[in-house]
N, C-alpha and C. Protein backbone atom coordinates (compact mmCIF):
# COMPACT_ATOMS: atom_id res chain seq x y z
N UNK A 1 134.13 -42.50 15.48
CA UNK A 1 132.98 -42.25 14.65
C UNK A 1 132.94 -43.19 13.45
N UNK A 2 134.01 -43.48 13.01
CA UNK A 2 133.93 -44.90 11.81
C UNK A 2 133.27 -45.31 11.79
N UNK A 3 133.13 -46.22 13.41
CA UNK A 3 132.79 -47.62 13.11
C UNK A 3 131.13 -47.23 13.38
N UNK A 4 130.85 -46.10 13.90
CA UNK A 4 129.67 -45.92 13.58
C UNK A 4 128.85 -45.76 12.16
N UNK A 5 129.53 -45.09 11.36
CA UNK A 5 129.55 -44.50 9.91
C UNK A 5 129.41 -45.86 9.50
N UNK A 6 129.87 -47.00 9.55
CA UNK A 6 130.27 -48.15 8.92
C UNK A 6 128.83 -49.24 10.10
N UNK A 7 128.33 -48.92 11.03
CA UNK A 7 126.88 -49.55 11.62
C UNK A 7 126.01 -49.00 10.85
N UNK A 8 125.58 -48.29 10.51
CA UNK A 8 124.94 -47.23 9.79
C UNK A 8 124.42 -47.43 8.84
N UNK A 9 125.35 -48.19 8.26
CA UNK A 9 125.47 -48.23 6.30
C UNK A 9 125.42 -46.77 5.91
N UNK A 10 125.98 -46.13 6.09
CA UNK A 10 126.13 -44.78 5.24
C UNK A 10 126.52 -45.52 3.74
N UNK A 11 125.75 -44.60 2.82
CA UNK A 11 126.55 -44.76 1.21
C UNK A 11 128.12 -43.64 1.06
N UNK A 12 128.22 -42.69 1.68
CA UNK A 12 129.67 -41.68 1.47
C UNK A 12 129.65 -40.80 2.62
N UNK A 13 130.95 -40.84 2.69
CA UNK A 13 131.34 -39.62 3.68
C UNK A 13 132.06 -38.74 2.58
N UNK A 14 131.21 -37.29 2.87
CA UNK A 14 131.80 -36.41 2.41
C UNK A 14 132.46 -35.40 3.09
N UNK A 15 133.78 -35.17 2.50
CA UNK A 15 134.56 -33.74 3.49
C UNK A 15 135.94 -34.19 3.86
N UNK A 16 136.27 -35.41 3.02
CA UNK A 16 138.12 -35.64 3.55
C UNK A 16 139.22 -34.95 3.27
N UNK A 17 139.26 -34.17 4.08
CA UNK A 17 140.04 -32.98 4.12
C UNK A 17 141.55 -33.57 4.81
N UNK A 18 142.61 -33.70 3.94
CA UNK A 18 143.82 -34.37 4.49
C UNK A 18 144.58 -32.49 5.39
N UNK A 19 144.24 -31.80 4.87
CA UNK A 19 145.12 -30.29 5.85
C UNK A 19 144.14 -29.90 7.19
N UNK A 20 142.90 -29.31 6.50
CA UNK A 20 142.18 -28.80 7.44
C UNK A 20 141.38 -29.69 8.69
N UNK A 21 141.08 -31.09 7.76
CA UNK A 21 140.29 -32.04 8.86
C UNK A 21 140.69 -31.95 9.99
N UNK A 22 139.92 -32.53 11.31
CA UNK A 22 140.64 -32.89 12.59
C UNK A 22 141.10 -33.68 12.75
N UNK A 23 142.20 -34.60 12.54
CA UNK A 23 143.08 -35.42 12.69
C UNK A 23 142.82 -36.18 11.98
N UNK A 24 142.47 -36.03 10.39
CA UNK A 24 142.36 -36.79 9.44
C UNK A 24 143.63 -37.72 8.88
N UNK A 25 143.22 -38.84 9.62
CA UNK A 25 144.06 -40.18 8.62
C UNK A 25 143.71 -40.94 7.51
N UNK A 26 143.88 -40.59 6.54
CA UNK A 26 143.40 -41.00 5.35
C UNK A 26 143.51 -42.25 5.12
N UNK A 27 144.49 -42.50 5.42
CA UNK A 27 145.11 -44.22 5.32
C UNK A 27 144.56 -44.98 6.28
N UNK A 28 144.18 -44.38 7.27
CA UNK A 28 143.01 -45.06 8.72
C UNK A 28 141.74 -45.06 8.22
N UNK A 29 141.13 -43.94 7.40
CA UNK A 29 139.82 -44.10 7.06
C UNK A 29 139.81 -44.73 6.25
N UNK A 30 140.40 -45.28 5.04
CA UNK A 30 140.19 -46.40 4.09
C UNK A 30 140.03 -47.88 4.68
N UNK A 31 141.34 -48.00 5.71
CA UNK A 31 141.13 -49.25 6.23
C UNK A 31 139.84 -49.26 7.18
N UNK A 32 139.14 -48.48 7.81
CA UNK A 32 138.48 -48.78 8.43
C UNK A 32 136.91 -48.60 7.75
N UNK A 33 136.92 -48.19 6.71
CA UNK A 33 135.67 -48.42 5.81
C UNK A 33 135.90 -49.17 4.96
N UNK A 34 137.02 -50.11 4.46
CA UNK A 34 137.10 -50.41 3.41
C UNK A 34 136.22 -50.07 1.81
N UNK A 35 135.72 -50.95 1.28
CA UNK A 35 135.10 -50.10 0.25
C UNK A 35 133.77 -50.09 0.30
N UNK A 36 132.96 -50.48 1.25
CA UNK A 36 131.75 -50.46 1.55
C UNK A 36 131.03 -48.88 1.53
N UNK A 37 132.01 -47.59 2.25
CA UNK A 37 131.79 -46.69 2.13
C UNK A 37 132.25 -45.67 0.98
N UNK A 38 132.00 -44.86 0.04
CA UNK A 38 132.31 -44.04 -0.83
C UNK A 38 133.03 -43.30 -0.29
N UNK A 39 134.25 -42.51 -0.02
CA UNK A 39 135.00 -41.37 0.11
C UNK A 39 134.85 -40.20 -0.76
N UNK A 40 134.85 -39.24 -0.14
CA UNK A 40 134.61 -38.36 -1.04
C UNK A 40 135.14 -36.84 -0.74
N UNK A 41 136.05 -36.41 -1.41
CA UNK A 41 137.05 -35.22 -1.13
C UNK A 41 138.95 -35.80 -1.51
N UNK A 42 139.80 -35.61 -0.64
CA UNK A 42 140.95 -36.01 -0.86
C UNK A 42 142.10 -35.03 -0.90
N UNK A 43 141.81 -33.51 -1.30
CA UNK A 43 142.46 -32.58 -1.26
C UNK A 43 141.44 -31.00 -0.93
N UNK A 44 142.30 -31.07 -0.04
CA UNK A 44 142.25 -29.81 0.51
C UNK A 44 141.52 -28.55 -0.45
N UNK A 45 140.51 -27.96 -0.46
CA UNK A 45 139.93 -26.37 -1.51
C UNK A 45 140.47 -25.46 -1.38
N UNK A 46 140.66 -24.93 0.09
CA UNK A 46 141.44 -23.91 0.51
C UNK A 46 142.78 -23.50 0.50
N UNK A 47 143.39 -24.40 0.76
CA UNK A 47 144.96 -24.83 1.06
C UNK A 47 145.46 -24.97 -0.57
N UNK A 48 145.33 -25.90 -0.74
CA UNK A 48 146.20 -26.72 -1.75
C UNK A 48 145.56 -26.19 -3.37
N UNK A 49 144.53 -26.23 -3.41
CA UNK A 49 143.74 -25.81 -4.83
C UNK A 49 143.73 -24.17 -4.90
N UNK A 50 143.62 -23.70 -4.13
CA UNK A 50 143.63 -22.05 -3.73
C UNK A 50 145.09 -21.18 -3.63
N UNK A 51 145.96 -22.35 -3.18
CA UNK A 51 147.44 -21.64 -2.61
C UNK A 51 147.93 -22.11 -2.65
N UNK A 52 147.86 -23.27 -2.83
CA UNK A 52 149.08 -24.78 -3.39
C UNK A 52 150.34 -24.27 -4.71
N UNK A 53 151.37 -24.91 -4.56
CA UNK A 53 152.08 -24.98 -6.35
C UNK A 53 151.82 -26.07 -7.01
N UNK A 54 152.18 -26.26 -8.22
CA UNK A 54 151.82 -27.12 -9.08
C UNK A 54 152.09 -28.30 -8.48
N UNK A 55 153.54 -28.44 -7.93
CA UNK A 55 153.92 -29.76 -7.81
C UNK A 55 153.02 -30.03 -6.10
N UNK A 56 152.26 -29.37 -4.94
CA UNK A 56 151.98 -29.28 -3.71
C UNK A 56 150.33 -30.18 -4.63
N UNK A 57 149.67 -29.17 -5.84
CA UNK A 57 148.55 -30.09 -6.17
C UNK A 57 148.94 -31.60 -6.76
N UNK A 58 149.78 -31.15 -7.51
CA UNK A 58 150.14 -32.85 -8.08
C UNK A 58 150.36 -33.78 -6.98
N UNK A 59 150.51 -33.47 -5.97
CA UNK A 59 151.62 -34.51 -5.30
C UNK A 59 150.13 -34.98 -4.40
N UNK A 60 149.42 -33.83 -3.98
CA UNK A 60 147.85 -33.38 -2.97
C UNK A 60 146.91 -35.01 -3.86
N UNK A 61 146.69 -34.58 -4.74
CA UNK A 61 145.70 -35.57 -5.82
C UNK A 61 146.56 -36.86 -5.84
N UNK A 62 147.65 -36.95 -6.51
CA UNK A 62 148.20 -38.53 -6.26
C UNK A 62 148.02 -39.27 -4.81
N UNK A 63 148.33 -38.38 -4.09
CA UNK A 63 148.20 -39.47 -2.74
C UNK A 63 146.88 -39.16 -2.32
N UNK A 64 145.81 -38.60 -2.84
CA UNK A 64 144.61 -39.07 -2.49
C UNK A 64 144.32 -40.26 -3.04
N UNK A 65 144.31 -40.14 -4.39
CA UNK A 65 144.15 -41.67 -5.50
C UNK A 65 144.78 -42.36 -4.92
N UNK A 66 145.79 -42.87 -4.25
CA UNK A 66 147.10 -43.51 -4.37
C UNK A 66 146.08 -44.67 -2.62
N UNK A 67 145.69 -43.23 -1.88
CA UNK A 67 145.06 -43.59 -0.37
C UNK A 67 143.62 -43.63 -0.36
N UNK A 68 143.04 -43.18 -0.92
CA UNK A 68 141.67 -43.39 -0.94
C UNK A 68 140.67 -44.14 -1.99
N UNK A 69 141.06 -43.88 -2.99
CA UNK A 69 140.85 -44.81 -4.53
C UNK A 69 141.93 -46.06 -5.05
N UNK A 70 141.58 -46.51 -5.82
CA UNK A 70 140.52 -46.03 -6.91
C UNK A 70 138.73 -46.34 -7.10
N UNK A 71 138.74 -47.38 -5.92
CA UNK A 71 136.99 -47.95 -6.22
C UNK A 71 136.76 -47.13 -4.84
N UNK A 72 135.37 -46.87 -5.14
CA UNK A 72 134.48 -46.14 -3.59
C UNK A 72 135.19 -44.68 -3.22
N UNK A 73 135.63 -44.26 -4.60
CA UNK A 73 136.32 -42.92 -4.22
C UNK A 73 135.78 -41.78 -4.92
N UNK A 74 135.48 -39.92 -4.51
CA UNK A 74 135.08 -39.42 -5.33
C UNK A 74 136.23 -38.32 -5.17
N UNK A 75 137.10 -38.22 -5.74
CA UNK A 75 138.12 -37.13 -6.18
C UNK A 75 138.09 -35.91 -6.19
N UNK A 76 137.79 -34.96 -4.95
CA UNK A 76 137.26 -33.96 -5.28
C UNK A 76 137.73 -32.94 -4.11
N UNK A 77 138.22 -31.04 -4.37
CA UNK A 77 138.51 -30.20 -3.63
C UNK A 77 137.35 -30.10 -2.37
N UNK A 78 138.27 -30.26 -1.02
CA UNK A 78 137.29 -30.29 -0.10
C UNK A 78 137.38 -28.39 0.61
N UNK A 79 136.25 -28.30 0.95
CA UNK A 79 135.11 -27.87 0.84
C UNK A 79 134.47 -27.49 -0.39
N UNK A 80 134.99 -26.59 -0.67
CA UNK A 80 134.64 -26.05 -1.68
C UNK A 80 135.84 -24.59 -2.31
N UNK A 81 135.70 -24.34 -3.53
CA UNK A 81 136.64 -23.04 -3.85
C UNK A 81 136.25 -22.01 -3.80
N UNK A 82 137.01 -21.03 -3.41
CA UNK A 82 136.12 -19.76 -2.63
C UNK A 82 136.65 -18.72 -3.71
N UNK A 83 137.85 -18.80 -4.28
CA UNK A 83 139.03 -17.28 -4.42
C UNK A 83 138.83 -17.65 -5.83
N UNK A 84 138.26 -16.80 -6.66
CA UNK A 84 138.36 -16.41 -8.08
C UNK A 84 139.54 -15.90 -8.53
N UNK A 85 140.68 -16.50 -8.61
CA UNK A 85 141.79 -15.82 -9.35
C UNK A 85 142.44 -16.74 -10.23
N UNK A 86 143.35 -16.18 -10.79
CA UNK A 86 144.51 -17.18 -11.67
C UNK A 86 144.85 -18.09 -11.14
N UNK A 87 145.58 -17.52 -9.97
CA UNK A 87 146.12 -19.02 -9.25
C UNK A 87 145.27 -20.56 -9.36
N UNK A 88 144.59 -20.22 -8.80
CA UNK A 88 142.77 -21.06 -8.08
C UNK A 88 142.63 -21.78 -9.36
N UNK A 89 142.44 -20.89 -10.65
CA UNK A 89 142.24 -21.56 -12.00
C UNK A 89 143.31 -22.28 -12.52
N UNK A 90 144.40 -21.69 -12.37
CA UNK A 90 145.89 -22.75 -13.01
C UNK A 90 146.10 -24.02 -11.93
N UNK A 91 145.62 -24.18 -10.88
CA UNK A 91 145.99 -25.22 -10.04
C UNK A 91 144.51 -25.91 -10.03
N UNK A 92 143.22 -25.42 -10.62
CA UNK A 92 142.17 -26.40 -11.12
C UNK A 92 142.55 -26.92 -12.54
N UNK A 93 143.54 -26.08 -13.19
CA UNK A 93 143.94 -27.31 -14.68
C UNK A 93 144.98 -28.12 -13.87
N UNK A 94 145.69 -27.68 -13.35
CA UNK A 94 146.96 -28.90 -12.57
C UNK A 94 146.21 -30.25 -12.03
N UNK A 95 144.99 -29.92 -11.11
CA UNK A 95 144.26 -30.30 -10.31
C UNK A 95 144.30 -31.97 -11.53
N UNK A 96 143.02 -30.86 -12.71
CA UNK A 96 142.24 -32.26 -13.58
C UNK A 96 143.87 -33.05 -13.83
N UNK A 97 144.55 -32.28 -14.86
CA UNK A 97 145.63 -32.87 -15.08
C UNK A 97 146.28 -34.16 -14.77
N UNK A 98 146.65 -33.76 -13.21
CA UNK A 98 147.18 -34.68 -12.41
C UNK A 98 146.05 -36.39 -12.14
N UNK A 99 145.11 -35.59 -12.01
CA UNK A 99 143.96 -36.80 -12.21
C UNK A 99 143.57 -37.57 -13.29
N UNK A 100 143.95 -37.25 -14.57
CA UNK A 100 143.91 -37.98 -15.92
C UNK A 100 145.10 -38.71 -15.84
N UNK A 101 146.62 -37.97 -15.49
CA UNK A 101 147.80 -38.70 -15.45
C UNK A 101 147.81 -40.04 -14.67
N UNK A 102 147.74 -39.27 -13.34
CA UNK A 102 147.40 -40.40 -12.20
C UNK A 102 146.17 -41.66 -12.67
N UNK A 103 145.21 -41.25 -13.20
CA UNK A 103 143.92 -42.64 -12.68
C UNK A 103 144.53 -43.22 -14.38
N UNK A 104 145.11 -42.41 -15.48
CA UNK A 104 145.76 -43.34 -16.02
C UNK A 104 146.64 -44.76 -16.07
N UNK A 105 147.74 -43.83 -15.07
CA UNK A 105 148.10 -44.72 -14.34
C UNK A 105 148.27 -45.91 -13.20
N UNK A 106 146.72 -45.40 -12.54
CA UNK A 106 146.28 -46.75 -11.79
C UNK A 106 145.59 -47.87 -13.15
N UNK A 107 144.98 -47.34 -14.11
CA UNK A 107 143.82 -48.36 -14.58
C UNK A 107 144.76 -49.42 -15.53
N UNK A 108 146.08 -48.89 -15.51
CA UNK A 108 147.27 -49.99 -16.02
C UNK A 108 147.59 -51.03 -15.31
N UNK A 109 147.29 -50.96 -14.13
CA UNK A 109 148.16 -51.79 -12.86
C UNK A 109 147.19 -52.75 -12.82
């Protein structure tokens, strides 16, 4: 389906789900869109932002940035967040967190 996505001219694919996707290769879909296409997702909503630990989101968000960004990328819990609780909320401050630390640390390099 890429290289269709990439005939196409799509502007973004949204929904990169590295847990739930179907055989999502993250590191395959970058190379094969290079930056022509926008990415958009990178960590898991359900899984990892919902039920993740601190260090499962930190680690979730770095290797999205790390594999999908930093240009043509949109950083963001895929699908969407469903579960209103503490957890959900302390691993959406981990979430930003890790993303100020991290794109800090790319915009040095």
């Amino acid at each position: 389906m890429l290289d269709y996505y990439v005939e196409a001219g799509i502007d973004a694919l949204i929904g990169i789900d590295p847990i739930q996707g179907t055989k999502t290769d993250m590191p395959r879909i970058r190379a094969k869109v290079g930056e022509e296409i926008c990415l958009w997702g990178g960590v898991s909503g359900a899984v990892t932002v919902e039920m993740g630990s601190d260090e499962e989101v930190r680690s979730a968000v770095r290797r999205a940035l790390c594999t999908l960004g930093p240009q043509s990328f949109i950083l963001s819990p895929v699908d969407n967040i469903t579960i209103d609780a503490p957890q959900t909320w302390r691993n959406l401050e981990v979430f930003l967190d890790e993303w100020r630390l991290s794109w800090s640390g790319l915009q040095a390099l």
